[in-house]
PDB file of N, CA and C in Angstrom:
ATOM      1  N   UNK A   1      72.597 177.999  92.299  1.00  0.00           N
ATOM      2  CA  UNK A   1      73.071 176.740  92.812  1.00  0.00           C
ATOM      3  C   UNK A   1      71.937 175.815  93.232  1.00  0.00           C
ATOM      4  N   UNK A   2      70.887 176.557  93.986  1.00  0.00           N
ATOM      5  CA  UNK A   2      69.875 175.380  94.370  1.00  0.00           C
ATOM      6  C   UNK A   2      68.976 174.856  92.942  1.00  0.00           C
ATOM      7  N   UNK A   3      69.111 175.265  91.572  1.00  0.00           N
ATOM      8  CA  UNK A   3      68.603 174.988  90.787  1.00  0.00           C
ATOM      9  C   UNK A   3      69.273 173.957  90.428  1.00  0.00           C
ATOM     10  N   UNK A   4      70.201 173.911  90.240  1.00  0.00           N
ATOM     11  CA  UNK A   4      71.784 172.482  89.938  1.00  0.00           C
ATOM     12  C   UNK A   4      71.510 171.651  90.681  1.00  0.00           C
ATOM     13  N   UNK A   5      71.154 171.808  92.254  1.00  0.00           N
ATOM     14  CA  UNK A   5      71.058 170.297  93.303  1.00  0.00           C
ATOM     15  C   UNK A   5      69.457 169.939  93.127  1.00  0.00           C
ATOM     16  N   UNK A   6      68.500 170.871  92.775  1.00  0.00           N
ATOM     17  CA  UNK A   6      67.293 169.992  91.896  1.00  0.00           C
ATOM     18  C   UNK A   6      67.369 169.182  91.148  1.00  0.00           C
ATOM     19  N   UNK A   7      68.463 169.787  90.337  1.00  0.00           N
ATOM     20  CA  UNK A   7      68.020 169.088  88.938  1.00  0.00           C
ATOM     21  C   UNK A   7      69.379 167.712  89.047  1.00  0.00           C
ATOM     22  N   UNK A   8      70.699 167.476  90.049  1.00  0.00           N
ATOM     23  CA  UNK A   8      71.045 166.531  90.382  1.00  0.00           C
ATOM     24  C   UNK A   8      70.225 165.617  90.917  1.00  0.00           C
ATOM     25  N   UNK A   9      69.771 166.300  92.270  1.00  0.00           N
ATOM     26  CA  UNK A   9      68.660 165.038  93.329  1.00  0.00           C
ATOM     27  C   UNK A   9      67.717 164.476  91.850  1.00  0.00           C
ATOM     28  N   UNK A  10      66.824 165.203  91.268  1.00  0.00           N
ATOM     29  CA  UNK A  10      66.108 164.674  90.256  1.00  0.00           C
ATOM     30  C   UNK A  10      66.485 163.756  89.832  1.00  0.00           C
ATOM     31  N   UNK A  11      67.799 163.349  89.142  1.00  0.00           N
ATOM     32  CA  UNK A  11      68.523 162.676  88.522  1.00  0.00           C
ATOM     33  C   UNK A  11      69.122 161.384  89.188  1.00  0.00           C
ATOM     34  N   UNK A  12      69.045 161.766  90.635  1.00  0.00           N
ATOM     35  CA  UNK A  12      69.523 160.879  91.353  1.00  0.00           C
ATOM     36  C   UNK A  12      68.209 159.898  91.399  1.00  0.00           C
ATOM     37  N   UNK A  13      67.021 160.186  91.746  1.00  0.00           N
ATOM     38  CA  UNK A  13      65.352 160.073  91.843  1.00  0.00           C
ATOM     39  C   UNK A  13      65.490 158.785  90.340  1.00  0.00           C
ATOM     40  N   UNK A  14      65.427 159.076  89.296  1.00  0.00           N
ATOM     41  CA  UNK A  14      65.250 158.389  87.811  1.00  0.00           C
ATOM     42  C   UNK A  14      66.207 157.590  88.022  1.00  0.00           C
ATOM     43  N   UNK A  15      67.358 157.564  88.090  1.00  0.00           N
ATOM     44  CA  UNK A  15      68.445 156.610  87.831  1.00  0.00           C
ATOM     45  C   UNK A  15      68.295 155.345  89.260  1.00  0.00           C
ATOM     46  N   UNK A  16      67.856 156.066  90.779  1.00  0.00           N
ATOM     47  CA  UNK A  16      66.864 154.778  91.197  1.00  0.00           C
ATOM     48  C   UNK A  16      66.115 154.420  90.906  1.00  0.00           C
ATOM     49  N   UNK A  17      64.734 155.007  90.577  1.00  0.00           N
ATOM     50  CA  UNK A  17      63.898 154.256  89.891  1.00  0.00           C
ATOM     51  C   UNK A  17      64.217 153.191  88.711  1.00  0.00           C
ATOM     52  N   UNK A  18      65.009 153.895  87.904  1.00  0.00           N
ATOM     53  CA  UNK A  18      65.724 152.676  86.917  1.00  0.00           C
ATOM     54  C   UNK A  18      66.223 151.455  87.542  1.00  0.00           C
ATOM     55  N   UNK A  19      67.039 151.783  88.305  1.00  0.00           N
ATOM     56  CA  UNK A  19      67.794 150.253  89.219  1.00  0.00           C
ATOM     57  C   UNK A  19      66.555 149.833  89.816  1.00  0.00           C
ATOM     58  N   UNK A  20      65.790 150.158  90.476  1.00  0.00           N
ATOM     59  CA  UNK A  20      64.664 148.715  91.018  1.00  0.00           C
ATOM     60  C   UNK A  20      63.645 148.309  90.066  1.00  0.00           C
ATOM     61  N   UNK A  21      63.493 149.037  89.057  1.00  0.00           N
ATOM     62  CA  UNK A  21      63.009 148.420  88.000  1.00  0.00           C
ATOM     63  C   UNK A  21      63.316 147.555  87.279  1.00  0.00           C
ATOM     64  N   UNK A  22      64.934 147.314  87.004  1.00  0.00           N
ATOM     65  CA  UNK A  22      65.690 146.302  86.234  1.00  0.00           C
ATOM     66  C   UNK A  22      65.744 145.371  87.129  1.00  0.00           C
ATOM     67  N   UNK A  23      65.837 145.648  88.407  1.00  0.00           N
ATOM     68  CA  UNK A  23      65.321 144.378  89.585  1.00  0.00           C
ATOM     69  C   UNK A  23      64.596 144.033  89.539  1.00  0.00           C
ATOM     70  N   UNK A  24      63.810 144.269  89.589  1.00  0.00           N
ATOM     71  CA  UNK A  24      62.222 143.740  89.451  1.00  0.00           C
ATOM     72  C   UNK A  24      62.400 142.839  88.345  1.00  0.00           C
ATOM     73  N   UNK A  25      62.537 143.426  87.284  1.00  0.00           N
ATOM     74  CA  UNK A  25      61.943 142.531  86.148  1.00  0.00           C
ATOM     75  C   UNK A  25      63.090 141.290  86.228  1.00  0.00           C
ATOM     76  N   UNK A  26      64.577 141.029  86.708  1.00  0.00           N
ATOM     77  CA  UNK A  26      65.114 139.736  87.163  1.00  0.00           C
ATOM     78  C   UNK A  26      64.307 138.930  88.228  1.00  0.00           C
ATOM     79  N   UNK A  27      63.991 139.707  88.950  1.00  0.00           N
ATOM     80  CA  UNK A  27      63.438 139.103  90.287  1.00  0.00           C
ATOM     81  C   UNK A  27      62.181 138.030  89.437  1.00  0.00           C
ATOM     82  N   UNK A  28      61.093 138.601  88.655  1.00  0.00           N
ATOM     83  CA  UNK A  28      60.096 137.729  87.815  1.00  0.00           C
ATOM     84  C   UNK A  28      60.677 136.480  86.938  1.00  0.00           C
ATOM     85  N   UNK A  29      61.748 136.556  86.650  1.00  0.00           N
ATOM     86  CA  UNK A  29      62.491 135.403  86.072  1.00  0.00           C
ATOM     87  C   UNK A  29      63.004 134.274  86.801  1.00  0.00           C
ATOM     88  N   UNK A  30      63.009 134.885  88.018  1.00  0.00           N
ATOM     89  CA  UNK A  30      63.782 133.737  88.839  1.00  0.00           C
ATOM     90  C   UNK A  30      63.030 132.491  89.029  1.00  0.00           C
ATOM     91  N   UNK A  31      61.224 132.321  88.974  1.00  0.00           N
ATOM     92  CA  UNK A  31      60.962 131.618  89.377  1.00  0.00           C
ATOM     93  C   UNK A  31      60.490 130.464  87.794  1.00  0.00           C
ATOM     94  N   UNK A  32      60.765 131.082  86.526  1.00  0.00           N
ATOM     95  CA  UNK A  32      60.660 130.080  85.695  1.00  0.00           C
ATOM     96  C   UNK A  32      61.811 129.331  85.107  1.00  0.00           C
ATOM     97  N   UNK A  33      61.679 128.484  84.662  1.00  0.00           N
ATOM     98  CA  UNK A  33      63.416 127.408  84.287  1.00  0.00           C
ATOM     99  C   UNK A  33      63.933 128.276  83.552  1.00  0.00           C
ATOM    100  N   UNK A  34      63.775 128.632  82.806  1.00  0.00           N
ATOM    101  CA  UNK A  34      65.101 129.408  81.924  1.00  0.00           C
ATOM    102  C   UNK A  34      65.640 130.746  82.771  1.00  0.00           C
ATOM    103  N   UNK A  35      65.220 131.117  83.816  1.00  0.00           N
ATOM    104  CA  UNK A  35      65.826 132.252  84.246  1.00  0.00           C
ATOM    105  C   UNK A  35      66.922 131.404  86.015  1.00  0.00           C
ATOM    106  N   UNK A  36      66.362 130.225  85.956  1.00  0.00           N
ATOM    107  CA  UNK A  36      67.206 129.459  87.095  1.00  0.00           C
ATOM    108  C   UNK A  36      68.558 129.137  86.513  1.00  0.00           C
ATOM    109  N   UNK A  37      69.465 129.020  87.697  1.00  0.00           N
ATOM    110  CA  UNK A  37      70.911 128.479  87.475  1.00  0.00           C
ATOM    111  C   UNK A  37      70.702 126.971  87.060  1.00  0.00           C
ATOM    112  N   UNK A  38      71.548 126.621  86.535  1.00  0.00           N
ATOM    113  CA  UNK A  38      71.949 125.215  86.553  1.00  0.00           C
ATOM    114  C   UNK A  38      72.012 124.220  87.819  1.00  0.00           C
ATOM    115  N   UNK A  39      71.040 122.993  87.868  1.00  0.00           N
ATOM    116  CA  UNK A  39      71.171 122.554  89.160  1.00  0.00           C
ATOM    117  C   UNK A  39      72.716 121.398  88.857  1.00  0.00           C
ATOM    118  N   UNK A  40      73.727 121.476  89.875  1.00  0.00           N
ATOM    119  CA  UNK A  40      74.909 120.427  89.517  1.00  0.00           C
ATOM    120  C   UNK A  40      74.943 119.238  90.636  1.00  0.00           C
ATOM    121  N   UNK A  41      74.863 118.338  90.190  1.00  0.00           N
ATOM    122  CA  UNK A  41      74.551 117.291  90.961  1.00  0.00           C
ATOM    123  C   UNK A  41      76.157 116.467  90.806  1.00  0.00           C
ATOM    124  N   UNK A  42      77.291 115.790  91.638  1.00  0.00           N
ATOM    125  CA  UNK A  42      78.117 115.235  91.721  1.00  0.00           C
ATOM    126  C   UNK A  42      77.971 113.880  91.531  1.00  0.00           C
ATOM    127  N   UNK A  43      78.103 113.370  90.416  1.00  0.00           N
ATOM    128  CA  UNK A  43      77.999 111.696  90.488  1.00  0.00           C
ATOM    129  C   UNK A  43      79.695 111.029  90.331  1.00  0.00           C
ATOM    130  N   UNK A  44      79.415 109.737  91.168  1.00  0.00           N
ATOM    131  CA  UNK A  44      80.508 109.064  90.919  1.00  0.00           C
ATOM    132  C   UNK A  44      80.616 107.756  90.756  1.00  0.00           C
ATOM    133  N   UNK A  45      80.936 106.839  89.439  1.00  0.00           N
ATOM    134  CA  UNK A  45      80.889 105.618  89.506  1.00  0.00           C
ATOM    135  C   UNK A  45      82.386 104.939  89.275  1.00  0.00           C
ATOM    136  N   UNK A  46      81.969 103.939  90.646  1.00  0.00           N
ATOM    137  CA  UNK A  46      83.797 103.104  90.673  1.00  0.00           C
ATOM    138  C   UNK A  46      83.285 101.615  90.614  1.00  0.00           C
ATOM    139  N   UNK A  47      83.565 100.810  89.696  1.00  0.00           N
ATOM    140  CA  UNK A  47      83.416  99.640  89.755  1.00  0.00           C
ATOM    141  C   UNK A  47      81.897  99.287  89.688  1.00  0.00           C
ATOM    142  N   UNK A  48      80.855  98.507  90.337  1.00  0.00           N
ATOM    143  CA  UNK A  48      79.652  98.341  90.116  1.00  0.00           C
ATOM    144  C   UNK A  48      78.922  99.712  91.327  1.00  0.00           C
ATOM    145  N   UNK A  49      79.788 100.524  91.831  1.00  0.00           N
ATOM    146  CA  UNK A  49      78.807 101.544  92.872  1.00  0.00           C
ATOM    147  C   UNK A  49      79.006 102.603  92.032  1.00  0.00           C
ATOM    148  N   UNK A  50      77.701 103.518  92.297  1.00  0.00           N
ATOM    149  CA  UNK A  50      77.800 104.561  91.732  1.00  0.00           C
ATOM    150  C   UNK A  50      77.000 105.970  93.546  1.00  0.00           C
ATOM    151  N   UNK A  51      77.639 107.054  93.413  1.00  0.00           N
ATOM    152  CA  UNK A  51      77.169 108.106  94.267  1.00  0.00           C
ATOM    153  C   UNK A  51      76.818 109.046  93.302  1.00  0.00           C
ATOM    154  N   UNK A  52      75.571 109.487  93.968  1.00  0.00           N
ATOM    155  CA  UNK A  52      74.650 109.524  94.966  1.00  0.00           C
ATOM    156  C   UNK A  52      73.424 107.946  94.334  1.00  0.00           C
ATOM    157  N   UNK A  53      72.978 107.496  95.342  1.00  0.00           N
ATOM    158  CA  UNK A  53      72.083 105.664  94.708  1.00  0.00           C
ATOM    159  C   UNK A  53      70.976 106.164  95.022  1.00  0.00           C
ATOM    160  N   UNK A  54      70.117 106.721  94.214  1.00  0.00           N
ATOM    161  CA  UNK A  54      68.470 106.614  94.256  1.00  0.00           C
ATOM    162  C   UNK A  54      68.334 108.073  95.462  1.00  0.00           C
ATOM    163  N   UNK A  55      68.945 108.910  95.405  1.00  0.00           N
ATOM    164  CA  UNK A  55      68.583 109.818  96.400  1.00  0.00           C
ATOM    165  C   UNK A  55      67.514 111.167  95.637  1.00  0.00           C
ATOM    166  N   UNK A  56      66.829 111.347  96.463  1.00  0.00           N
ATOM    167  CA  UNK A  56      65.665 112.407  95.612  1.00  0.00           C
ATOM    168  C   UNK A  56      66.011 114.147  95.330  1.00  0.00           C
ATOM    169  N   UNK A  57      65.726 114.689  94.489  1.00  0.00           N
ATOM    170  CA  UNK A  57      66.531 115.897  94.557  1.00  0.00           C
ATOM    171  C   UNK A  57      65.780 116.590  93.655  1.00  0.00           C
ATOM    172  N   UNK A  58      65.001 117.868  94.261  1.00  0.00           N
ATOM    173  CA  UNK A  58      63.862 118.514  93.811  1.00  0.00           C
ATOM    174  C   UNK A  58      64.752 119.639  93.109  1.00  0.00           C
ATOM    175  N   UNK A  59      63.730 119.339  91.515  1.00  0.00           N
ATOM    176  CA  UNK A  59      64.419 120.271  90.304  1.00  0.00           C
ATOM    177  C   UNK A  59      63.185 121.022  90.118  1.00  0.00           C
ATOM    178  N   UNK A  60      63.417 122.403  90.093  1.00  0.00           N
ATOM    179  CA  UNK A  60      62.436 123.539  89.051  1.00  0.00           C
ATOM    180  C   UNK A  60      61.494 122.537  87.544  1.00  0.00           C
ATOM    181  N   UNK A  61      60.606 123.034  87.365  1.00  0.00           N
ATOM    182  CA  UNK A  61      60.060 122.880  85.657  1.00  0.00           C
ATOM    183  C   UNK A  61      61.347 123.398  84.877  1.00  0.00           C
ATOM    184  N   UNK A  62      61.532 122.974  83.844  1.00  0.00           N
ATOM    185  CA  UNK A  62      62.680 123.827  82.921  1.00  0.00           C
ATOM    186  C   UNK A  62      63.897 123.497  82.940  1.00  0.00           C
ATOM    187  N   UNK A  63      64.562 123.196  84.301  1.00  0.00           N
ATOM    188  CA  UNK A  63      65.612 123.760  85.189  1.00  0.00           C
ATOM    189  C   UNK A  63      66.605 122.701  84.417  1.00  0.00           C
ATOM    190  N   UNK A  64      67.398 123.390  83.923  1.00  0.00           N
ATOM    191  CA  UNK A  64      68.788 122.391  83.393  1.00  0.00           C
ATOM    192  C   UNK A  64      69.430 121.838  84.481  1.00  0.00           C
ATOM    193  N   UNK A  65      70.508 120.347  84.311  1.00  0.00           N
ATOM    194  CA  UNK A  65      71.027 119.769  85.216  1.00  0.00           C
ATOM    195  C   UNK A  65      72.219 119.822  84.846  1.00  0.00           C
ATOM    196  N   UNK A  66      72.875 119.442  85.459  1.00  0.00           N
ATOM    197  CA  UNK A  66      74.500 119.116  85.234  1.00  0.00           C
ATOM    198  C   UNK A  66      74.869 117.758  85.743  1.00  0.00           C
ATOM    199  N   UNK A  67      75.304 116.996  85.486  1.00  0.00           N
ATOM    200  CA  UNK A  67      76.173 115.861  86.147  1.00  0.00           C
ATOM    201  C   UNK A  67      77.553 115.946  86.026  1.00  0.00           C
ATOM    202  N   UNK A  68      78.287 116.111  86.838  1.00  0.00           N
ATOM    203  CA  UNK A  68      79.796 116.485  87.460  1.00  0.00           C
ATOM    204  C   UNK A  68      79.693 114.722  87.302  1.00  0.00           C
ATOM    205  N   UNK A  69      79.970 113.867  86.179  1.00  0.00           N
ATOM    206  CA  UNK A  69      80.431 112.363  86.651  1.00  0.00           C
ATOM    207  C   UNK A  69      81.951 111.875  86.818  1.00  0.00           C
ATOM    208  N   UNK A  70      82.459 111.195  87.506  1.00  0.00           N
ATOM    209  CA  UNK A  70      83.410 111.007  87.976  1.00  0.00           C
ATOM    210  C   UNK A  70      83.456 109.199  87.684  1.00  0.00           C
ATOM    211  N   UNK A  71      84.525 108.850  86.567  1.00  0.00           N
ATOM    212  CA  UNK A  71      83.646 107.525  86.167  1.00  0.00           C
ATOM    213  C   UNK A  71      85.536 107.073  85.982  1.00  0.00           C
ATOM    214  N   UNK A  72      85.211 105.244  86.672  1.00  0.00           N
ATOM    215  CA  UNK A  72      86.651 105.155  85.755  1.00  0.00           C
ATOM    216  C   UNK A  72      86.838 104.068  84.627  1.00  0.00           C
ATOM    217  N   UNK A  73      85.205 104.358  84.485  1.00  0.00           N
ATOM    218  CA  UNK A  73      85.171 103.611  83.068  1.00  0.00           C
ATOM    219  C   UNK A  73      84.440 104.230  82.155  1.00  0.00           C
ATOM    220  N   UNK A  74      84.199 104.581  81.167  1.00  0.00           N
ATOM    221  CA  UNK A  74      83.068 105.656  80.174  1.00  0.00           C
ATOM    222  C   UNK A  74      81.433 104.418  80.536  1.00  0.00           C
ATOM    223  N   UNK A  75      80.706 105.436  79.981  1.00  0.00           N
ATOM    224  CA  UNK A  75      79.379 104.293  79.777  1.00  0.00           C
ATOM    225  C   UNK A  75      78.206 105.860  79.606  1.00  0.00           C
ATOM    226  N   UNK A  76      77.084 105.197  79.766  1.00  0.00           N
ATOM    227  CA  UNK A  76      76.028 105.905  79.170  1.00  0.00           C
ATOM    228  C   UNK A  76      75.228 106.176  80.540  1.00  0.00           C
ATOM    229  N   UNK A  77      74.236 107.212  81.127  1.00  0.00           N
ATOM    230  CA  UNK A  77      73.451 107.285  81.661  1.00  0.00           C
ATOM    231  C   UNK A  77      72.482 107.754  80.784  1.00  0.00           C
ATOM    232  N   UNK A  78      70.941 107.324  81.749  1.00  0.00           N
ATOM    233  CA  UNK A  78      70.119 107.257  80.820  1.00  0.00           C
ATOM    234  C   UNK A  78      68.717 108.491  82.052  1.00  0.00           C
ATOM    235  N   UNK A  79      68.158 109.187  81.706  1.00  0.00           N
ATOM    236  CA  UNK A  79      67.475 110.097  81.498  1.00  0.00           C
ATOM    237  C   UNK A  79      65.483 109.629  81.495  1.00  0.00           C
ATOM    238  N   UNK A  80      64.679 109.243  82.402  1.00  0.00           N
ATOM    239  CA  UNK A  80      63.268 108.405  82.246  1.00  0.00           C
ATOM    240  C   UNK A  80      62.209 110.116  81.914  1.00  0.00           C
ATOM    241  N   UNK A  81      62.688 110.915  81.175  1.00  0.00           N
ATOM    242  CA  UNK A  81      61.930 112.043  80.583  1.00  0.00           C
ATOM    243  C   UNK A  81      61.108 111.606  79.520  1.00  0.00           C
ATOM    244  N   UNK A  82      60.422 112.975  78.949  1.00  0.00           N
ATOM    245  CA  UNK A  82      60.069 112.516  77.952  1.00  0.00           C
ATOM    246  C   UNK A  82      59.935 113.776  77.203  1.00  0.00           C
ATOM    247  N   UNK A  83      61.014 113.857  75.869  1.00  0.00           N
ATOM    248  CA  UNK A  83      61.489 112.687  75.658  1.00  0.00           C
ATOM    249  C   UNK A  83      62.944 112.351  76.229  1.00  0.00           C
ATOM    250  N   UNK A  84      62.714 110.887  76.073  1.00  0.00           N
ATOM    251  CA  UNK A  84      64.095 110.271  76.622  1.00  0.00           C
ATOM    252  C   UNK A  84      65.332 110.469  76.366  1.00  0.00           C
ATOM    253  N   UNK A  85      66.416 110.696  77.976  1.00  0.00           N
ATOM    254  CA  UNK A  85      67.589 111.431  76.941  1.00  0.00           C
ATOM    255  C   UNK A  85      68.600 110.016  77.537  1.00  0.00           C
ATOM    256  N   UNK A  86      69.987 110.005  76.505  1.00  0.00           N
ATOM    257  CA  UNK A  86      70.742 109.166  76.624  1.00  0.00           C
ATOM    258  C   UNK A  86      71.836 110.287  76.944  1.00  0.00           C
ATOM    259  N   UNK A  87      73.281 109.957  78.118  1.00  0.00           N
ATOM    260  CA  UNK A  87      74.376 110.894  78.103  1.00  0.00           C
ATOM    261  C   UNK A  87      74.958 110.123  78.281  1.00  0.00           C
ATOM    262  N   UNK A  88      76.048 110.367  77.452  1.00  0.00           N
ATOM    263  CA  UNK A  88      77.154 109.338  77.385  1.00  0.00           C
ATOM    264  C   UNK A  88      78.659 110.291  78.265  1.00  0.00           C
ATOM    265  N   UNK A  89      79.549 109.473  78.760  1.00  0.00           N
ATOM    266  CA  UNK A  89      80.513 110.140  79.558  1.00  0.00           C
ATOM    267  C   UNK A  89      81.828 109.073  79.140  1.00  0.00           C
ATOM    268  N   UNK A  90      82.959 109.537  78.988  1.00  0.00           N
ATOM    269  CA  UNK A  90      84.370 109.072  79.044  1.00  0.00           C
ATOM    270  C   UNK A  90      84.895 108.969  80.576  1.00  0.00           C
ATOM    271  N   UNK A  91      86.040 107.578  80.932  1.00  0.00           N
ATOM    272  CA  UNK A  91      86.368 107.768  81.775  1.00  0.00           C
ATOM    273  C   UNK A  91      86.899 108.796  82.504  1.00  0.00           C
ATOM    274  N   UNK A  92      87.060 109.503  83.686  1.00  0.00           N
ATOM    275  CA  UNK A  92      87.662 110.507  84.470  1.00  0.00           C
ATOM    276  C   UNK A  92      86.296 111.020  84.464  1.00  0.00           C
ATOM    277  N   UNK A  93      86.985 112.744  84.800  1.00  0.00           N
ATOM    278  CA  UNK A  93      85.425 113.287  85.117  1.00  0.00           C
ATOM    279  C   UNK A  93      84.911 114.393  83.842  1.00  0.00           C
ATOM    280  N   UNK A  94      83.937 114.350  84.029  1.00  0.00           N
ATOM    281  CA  UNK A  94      83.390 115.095  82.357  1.00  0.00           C
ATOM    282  C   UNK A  94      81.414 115.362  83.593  1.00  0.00           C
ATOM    283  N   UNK A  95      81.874 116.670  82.344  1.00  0.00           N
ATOM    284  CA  UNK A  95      80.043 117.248  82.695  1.00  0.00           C
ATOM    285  C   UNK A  95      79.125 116.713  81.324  1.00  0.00           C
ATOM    286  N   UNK A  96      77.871 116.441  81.877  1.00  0.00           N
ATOM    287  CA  UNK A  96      77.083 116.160  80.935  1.00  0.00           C
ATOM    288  C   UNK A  96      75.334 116.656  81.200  1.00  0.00           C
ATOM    289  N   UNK A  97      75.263 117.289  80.406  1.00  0.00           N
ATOM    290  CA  UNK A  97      73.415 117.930  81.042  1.00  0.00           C
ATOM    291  C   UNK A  97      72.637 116.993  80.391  1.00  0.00           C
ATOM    292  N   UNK A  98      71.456 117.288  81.293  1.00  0.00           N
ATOM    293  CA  UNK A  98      70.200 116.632  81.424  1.00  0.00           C
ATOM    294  C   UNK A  98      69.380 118.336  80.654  1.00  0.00           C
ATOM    295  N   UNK A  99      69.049 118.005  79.952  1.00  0.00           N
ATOM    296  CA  UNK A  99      68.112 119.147  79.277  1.00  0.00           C
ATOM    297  C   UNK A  99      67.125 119.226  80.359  1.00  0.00           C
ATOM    298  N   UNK A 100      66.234 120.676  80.384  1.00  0.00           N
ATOM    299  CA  UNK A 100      64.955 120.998  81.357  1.00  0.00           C
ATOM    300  C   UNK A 100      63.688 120.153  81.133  1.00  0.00           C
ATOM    301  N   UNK A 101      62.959 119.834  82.387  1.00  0.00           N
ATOM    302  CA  UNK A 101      62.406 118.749  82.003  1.00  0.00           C
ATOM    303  C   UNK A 101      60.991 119.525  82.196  1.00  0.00           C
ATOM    304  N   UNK A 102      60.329 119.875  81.412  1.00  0.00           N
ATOM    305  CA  UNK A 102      58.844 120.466  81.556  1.00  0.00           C
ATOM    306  C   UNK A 102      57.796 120.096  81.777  1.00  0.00           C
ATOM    307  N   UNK A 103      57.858 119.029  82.184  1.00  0.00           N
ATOM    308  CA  UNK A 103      56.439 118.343  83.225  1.00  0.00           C
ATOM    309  C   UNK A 103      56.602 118.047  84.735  1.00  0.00           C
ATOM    310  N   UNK A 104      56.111 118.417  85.368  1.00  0.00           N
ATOM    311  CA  UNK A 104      56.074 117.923  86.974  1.00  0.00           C
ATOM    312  C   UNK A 104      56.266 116.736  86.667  1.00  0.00           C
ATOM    313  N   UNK A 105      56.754 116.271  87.932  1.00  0.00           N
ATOM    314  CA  UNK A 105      56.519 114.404  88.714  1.00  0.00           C
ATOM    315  C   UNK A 105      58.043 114.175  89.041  1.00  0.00           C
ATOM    316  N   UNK A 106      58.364 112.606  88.511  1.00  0.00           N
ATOM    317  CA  UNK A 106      59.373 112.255  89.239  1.00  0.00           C
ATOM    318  C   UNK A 106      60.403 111.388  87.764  1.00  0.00           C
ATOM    319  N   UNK A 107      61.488 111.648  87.900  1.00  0.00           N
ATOM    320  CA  UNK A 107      62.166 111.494  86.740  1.00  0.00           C
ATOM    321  C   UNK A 107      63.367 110.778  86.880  1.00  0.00           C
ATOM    322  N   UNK A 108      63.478 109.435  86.746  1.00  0.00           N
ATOM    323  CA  UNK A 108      64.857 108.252  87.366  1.00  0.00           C
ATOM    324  C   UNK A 108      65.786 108.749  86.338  1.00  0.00           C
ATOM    325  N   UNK A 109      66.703 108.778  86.880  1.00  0.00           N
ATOM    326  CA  UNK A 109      68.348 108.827  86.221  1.00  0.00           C
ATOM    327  C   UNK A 109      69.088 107.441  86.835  1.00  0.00           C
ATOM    328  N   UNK A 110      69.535 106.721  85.414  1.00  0.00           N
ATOM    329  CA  UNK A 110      70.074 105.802  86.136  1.00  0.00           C
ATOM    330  C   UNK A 110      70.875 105.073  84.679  1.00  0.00           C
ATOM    331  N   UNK A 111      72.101 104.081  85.623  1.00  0.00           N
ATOM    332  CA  UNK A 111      72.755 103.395  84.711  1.00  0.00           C
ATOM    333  C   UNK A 111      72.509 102.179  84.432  1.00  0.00           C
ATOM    334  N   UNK A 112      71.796 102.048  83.274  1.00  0.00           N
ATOM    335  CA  UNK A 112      71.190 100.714  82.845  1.00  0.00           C
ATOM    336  C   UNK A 112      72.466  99.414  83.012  1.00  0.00           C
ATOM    337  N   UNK A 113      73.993  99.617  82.641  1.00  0.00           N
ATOM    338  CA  UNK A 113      75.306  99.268  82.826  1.00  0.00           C
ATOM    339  C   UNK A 113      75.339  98.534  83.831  1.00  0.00           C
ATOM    340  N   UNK A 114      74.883  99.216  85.400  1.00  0.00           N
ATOM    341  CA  UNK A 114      74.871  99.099  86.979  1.00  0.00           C
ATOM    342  C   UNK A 114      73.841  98.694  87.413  1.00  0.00           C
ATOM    343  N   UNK A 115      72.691  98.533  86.462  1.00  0.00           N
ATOM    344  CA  UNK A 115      71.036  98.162  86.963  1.00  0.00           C
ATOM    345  C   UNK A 115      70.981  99.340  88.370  1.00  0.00           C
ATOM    346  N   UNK A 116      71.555 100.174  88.235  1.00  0.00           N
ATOM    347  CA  UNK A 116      71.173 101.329  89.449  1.00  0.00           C
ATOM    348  C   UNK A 116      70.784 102.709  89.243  1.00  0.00           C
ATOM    349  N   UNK A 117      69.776 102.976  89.897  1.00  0.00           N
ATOM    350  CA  UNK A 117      68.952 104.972  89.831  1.00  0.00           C
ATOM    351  C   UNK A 117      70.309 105.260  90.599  1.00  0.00           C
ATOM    352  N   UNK A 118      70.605 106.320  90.006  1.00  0.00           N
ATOM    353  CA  UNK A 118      71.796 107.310  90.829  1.00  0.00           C
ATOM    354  C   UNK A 118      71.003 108.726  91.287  1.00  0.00           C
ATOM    355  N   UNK A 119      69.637 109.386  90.834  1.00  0.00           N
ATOM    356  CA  UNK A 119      69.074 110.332  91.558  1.00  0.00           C
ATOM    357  C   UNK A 119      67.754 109.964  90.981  1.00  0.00           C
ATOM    358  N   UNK A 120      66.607 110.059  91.790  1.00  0.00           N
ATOM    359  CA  UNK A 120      65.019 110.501  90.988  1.00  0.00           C
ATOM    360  C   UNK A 120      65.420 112.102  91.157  1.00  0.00           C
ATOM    361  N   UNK A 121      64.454 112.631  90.155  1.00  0.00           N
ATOM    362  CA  UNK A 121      64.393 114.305  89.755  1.00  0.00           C
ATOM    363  C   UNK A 121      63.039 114.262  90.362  1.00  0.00           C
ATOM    364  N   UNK A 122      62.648 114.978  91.416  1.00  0.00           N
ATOM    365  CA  UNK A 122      61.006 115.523  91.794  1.00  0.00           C
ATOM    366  C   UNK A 122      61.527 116.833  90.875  1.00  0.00           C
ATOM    367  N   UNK A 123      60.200 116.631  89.733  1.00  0.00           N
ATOM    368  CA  UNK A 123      60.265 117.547  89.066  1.00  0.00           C
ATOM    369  C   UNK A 123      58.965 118.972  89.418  1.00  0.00           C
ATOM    370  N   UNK A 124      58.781 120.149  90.079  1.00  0.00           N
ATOM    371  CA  UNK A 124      57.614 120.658  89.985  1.00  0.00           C
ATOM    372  C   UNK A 124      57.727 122.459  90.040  1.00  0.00           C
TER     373      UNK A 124
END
């Protein structure tokens, strides 16, 4: 019998080592864009206002966006990356991503439509 609870505990020994190892190697992903969640940002445009107006909102390198827009008219937002992205949205609410943006700095989102930034991206 004590040869059986060796060779269990043993087993028990490898199969942890396995689990903090497969941790580990998530844990190293977390800090580059493709291993981050999606950042979702809530926009809403009614008439000539749009929420959130020029507010700053620090994104990862990489890091995909989401815009949750809430619109009750369709129109285009526009993307100051490079390269430059255009997203177009239908009235009501619709998601639309901002692809990962792989250079540091600072990145206007805004509706050319509204002459208004609805977020800068501190990108770093």
């Amino acid at each position: 019998m004590s040869t059986m609870r060796r060779a269990m505990a043993s087993l028990a020994v490898v199969l942890c080592a396995l689990t903090v190892t497969a941790g580990c190697g998530s844990d190293s992903d977390a800090g580059s864009g493709s291993g981050t969640d999606p950042l979702v940002i809530e926009v809403t445009i009614s008439g000539d206002s749009v929420t959130p107006n020029g507010e700053r909102v620090e994104v990862a390198v990489g890091q995909e966006i989401q815009l949750e827009v809430t619109a009750d008219e369709a129109g285009e937002i526009h993307v100051h990356s490079s390269p430059e992205q255009e997203l177009e949205y239908e009235a009501g609410t619709h998601t639309v991503t901002i692809q990962g943006i792989d250079k540091p700095g600072t990145v206007d989102v805004e509706s050319h439509s509204l002459e208004k930034v609805i977020v800068q991206l501190e990108v770093s």
